[in-house]
Protein backbone atom coordinates (compact mmCIF):
# COMPACT_ATOMS: atom_id res chain seq x y z
CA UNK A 1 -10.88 -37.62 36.58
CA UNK A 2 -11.76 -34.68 33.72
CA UNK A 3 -8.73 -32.85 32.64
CA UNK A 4 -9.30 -28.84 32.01
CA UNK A 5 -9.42 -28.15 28.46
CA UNK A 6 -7.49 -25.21 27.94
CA UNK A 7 -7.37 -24.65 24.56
CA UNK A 8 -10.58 -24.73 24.31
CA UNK A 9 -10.81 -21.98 26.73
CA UNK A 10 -7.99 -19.96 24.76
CA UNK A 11 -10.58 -20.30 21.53
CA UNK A 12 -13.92 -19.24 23.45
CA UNK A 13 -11.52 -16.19 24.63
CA UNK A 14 -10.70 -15.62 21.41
CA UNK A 15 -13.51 -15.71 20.11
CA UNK A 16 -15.75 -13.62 22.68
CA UNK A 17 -12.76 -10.79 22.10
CA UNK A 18 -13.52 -10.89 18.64
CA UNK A 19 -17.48 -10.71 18.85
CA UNK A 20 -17.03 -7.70 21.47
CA UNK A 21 -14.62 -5.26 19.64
CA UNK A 22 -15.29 -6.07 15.28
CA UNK A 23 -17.48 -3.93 13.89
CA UNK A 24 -21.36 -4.57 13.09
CA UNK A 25 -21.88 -6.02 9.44
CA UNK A 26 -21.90 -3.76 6.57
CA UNK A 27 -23.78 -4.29 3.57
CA UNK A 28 -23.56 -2.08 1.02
CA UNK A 29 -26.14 -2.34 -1.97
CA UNK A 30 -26.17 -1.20 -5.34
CA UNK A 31 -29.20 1.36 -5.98
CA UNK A 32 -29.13 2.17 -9.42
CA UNK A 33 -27.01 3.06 -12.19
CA UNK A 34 -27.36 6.11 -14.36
CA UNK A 35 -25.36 5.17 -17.67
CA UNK A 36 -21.88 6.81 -17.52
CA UNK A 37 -22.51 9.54 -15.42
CA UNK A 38 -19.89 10.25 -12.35
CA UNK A 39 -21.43 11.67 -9.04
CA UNK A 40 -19.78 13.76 -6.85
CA UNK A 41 -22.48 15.39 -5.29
CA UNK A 42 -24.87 13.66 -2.72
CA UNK A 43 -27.29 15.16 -0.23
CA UNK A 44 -29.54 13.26 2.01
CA UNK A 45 -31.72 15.86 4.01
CA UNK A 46 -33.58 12.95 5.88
CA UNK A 47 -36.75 11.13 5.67
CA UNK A 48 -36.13 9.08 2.93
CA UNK A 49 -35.65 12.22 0.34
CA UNK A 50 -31.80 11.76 -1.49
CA UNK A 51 -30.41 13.80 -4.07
CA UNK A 52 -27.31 13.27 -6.09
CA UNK A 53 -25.33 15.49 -8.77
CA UNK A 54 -22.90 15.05 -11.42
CA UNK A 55 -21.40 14.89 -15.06
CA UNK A 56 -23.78 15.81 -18.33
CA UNK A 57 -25.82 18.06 -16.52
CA UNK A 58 -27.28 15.10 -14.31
CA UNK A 59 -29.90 15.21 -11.51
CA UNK A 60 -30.83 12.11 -9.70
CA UNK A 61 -33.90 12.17 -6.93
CA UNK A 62 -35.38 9.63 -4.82
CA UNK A 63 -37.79 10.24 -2.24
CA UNK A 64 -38.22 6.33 -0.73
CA UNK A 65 -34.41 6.04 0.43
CA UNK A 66 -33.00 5.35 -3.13
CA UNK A 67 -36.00 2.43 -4.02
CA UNK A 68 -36.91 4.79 -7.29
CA UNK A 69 -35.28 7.68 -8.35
CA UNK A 70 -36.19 10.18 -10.94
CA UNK A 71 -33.55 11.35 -13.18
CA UNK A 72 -33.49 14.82 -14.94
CA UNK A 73 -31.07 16.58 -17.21
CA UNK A 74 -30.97 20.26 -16.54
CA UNK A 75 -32.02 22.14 -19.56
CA UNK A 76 -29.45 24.44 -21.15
CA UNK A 77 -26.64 22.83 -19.07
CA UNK A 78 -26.08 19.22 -20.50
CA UNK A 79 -22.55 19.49 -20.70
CA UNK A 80 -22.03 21.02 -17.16
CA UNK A 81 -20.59 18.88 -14.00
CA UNK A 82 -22.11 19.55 -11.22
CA UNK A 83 -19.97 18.49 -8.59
CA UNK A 84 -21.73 19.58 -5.25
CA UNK A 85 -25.62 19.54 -4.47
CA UNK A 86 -27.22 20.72 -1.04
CA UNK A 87 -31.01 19.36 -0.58
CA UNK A 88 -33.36 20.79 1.69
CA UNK A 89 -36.50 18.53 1.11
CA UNK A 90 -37.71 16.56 -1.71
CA UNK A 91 -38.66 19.77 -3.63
CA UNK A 92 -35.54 22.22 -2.71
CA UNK A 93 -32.61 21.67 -3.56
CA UNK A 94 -29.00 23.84 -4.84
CA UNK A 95 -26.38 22.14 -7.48
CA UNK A 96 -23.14 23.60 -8.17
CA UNK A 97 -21.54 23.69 -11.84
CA UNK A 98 -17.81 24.37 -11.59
CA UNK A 99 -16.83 26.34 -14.36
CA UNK A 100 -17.41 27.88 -17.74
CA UNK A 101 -18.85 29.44 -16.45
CA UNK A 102 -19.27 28.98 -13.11
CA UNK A 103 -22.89 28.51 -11.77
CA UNK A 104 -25.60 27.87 -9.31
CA UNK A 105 -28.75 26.99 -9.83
CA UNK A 106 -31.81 26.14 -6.87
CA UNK A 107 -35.16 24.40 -7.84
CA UNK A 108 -38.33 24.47 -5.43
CA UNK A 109 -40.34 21.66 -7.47
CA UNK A 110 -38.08 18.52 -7.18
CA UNK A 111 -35.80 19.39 -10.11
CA UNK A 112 -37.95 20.14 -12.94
CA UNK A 113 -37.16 23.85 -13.28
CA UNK A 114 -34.08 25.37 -11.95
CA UNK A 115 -33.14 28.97 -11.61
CA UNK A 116 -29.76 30.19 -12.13
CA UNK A 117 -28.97 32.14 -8.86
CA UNK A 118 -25.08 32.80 -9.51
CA UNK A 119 -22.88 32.79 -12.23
CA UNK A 120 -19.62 34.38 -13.24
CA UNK A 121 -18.08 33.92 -16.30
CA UNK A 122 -14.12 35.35 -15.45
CA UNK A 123 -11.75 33.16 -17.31
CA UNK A 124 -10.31 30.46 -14.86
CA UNK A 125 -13.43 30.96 -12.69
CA UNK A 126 -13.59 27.11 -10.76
CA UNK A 127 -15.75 26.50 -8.10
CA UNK A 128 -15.04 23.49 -5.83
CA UNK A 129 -17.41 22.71 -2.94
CA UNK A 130 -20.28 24.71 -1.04
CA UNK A 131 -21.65 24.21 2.53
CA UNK A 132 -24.63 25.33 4.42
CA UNK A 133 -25.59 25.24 7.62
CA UNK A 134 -29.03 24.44 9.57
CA UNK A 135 -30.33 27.96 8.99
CA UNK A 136 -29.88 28.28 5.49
CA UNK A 137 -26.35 30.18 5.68
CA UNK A 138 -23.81 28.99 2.89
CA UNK A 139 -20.33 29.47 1.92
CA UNK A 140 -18.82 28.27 -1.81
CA UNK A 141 -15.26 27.83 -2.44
CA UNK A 142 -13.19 28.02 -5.50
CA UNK A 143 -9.75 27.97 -6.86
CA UNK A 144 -7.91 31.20 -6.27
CA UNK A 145 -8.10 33.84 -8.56
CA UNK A 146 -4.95 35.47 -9.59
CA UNK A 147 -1.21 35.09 -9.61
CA UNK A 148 0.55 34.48 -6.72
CA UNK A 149 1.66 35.83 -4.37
CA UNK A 150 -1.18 37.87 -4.58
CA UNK A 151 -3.66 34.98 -5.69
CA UNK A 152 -6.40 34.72 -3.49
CA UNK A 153 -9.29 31.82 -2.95
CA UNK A 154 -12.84 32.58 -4.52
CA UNK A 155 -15.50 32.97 -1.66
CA UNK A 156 -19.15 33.97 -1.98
CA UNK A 157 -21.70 33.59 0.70
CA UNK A 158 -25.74 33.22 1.02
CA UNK A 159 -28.09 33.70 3.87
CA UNK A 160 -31.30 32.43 2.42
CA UNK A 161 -30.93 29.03 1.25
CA UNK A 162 -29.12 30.24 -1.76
CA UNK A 163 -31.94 32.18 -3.05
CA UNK A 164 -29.10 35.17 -3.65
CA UNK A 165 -25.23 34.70 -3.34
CA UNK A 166 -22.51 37.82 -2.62
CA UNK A 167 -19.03 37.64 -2.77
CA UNK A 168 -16.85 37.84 0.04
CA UNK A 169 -14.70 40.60 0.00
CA UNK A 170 -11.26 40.17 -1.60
CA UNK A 171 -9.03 41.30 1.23
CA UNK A 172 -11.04 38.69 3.82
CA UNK A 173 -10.40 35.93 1.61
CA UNK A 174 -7.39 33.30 2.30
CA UNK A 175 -4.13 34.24 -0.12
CA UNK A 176 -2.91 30.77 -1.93
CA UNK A 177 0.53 30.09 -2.73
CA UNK A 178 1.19 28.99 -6.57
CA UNK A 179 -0.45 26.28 -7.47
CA UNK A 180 -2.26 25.86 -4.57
CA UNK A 181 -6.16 24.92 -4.81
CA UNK A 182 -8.92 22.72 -4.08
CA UNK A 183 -10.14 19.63 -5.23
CA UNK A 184 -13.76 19.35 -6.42
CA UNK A 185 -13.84 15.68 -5.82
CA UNK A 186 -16.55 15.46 -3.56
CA UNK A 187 -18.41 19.09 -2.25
CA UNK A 188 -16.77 18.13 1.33
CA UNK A 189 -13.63 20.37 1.34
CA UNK A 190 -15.59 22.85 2.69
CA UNK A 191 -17.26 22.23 6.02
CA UNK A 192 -19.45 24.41 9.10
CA UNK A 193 -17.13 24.97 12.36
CA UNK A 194 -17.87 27.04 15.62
CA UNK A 195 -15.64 28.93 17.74
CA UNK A 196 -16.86 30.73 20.91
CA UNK A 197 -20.42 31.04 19.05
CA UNK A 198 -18.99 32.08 15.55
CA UNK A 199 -19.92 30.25 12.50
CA UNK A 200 -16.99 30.15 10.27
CA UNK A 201 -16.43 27.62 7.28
CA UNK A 202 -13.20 26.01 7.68
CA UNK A 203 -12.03 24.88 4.32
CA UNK A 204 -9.09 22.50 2.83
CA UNK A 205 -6.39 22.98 0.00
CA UNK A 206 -4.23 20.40 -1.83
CA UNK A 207 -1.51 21.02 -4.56
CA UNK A 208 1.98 21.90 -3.48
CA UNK A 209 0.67 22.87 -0.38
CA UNK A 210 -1.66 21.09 1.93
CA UNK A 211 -3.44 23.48 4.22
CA UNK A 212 -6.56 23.65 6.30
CA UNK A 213 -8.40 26.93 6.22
CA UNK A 214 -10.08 28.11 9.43
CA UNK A 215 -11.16 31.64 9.25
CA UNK A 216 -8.17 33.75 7.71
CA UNK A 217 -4.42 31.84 7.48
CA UNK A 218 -4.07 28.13 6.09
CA UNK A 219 -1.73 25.91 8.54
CA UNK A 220 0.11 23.07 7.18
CA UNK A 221 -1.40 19.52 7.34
CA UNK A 222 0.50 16.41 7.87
CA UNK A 223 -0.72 15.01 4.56
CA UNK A 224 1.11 14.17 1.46
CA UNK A 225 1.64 17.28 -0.75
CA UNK A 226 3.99 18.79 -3.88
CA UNK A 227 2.02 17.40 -6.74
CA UNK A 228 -0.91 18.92 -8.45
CA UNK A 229 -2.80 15.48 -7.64
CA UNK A 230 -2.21 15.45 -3.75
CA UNK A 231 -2.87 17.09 -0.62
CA UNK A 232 -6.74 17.48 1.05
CA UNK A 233 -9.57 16.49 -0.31
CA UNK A 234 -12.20 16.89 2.52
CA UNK A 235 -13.04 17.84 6.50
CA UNK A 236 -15.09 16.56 8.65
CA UNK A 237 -15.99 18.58 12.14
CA UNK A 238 -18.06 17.03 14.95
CA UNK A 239 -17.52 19.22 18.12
CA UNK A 240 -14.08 19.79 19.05
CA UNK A 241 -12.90 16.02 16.69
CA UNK A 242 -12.09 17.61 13.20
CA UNK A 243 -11.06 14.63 10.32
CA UNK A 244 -9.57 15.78 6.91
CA UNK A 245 -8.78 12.76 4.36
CA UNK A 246 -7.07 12.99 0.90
CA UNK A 247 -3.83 11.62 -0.32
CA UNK A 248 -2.99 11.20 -4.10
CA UNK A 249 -5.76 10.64 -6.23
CA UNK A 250 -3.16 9.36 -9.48
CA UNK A 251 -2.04 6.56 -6.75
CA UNK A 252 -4.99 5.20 -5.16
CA UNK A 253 -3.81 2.96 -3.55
CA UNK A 254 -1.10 4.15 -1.22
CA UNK A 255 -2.38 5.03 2.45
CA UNK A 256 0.74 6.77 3.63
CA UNK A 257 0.02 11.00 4.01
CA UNK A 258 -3.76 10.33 3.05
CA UNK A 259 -5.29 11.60 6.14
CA UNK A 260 -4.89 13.58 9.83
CA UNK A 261 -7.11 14.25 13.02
CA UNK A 262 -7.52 16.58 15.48
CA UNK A 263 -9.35 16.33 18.71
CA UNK A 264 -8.72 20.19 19.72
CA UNK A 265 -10.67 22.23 17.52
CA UNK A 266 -8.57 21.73 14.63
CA UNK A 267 -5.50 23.38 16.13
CA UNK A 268 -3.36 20.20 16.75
CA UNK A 269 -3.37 17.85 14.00
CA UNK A 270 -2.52 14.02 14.74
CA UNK A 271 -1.41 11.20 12.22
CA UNK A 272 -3.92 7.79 12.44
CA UNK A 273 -1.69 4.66 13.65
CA UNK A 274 -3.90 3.12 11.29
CA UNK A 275 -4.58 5.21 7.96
CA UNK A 276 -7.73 4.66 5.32
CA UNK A 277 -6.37 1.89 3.11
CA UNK A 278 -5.94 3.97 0.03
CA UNK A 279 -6.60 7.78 -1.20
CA UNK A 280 -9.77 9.13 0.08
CA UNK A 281 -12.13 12.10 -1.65
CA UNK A 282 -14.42 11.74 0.87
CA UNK A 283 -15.16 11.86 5.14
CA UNK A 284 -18.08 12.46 7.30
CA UNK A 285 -19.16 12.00 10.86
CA UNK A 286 -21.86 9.10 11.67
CA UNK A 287 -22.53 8.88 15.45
CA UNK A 288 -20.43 9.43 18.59
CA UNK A 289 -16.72 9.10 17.43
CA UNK A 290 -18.10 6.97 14.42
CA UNK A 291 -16.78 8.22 10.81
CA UNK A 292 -16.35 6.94 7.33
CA UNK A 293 -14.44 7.80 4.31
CA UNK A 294 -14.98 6.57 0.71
CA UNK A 295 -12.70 7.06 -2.41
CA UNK A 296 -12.01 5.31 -5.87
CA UNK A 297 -10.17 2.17 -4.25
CA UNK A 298 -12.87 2.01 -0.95
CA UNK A 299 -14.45 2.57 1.87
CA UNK A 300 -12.96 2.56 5.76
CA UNK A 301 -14.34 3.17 9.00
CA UNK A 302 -13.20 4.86 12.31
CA UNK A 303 -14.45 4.07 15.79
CA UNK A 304 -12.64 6.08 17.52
CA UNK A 305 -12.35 9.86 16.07
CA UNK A 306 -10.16 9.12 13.31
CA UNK A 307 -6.83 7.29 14.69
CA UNK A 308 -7.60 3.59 13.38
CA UNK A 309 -9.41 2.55 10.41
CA UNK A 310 -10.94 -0.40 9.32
CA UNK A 311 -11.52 -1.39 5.25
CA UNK A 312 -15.10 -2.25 4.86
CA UNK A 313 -15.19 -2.28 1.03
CA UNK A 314 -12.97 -1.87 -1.92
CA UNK A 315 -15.66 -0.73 -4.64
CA UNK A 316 -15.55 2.97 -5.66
CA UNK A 317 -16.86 5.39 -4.69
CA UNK A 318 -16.85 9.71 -4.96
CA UNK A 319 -18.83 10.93 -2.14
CA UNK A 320 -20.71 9.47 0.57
CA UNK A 321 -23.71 11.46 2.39
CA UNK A 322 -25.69 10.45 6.21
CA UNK A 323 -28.98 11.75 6.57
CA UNK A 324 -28.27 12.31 10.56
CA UNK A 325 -30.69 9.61 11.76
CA UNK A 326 -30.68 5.70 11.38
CA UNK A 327 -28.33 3.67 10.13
CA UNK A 328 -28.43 4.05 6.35
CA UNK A 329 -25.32 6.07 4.80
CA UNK A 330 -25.67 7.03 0.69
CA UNK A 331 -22.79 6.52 -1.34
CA UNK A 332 -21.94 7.83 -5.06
CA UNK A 333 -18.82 7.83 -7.49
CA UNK A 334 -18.17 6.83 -11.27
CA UNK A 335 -20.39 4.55 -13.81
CA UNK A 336 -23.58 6.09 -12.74
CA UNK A 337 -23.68 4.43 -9.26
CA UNK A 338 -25.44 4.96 -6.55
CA UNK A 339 -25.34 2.58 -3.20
CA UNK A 340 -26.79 2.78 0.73
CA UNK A 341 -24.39 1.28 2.70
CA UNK A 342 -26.73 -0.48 6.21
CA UNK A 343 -24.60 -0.56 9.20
């Protein structure tokens, strides 16, 4: 007579549990490396075409999903950072230089003349992060301008791809409290949103205050805050499931206050019961309630809108970009890298 063998049974449970509900294998792989160059700006516009942006004036371009790339130093800028970049196609492309002065500058042959289509040389002038969406309708954001209480965020706006930039006027622009800003860490503070068919441009803050911009007042975000090294870094939207990450970049390590959710439009904001494992620049929406975050001590992943995350990698990165198709995501950060992460 056989006699059941129920541990076994336990283990094969176990096991099957485990197979249904981890998470595919991730891979991430090491593209290049572009001397000491740090990269905050990545745009992947799709079909294999992927830009990135940084320190030293520094323009990287590949156009076979990051095989070979093609690396250009902007002429006349060598010693700007650009810290945002928005590519339309392998020839068109807008980079961001934060201050002194503050620029922008759009190409329409794959980098190798640029045109300067903004700049503005007022003393403290810092931009932070620009956002378009798919019709060619931008928004940049900078660090308020001013003393408070009267200190107000930059804004300027394109409709044309960035061709031509205006400011937004100074009254419709968000007042900061003192100290208050943005972080340039990764071009992803500033995001597209929608709201009973209005495109707005919800934006973040860190600092002593922590706040998420929608269209006019901040409101408070249950993120770490008080120090000139905390608070929001970036937003994510998809639909109604809004994720902002952040923390404090000086303490990389420490997950508590480093990011919120909200599944209402951005109007309720909701603490993860399991945080990204470490201070996070960077956050972006793959695939149904699919999202990823990257900073300097590495990369998590959400399944399910935001409220748990899983550590997938502990290497570095700034900024992390998704075409919209496949299953390829672009990552970028310090040392020149560059990485596609295969999920």
């Amino acid at each position: 007579m056989s006699t059941f063998n129920y541990a076994r049974l336990a283990s094969c449970l176990l096991m099957f549990v485990f197979a249904t509900f981890r998470l595919p294998a991730q891979k991430i792989s090491f593209l290049d490396a572009h001397a000491s160059t740090s990269f905050r700006g990545l745009s992947a516009p799709g079909a294999g075409v992927v830009w990135v942006s940084g320190s030293s004036g520094t323009i990287g371009r590949s156009t076979d999903a990051g095989l070979h790339w093609t690396w250009i130093t902007v002429p006349g800028f060598e010693k700007h950072d650009f810290r945002d970049i928005q590519a339309f196609d392998s020839n068109t492309a807008v980079i961001m230089g934060i201050d002194t002065p503050a620029v922008i500058l759009r190409t329409t042959d794959g980098g190798w003349h640029w045109n300067v289509v903004f700049r503005d040389d007022t003393p403290g002038m810092f931009l932070d992060a620009m956002e378009f969406d798919p019709n060619g309708a931008g928004m940049v954001v900078g660090d308020p301008m001013g003393k408070a209480p009267q200190a107000r965020f930059y804004m300027a706006y394109t409709q044309d791809t960035g061709k031509t930039w205006a400011p937004v006027a100074l009254a419709n622009r968000p007042l900061a409290d003192s100290g208050e800003g943005c972080f340039a860490s990764s071009g992803t503070n500033i995001t597209e949103g929608h709201s009973t068919n209005i495109v707005f441009h919800p934006f973040v803050s860190g600092g002593p205050r922590s706040r998420v911009f929608r269209i006019d007042e901040g409101e408070p975000l249950p993120l770490i805050q008080g120090a000139t090294t905390t608070g929001a870094n970036s937003i994510g939207i998809e639909g109604d499931n809004w994720v902002v990450v952040g923390g404090d970049f000086s303490h990389d390590t420490i997950s508590a206050g480093n990011c919120a959710y909200s599944l209402d439009n951005g109007y309720h904001w909701l603490v993860p019961h399991t945080p990204p494992h470490g201070y996070r620049s960077c956050v972006l929406h793959l695939w149904d309630k699919t999202w990823l975050c990257c900073g300097t001590s590495g990369v998590d992943i959400s399944t399910d809108g935001g409220d748990h995350w899983t550590l997938i990698s502990t290497e570095s990165f700034h900024v992390a970009n998704y075409p919209g198709s496949g299953r390829t995501v672009f990552l970028a950060g310090g040392k020149g890298r560059v990485a596609k992460l295969v999920l």
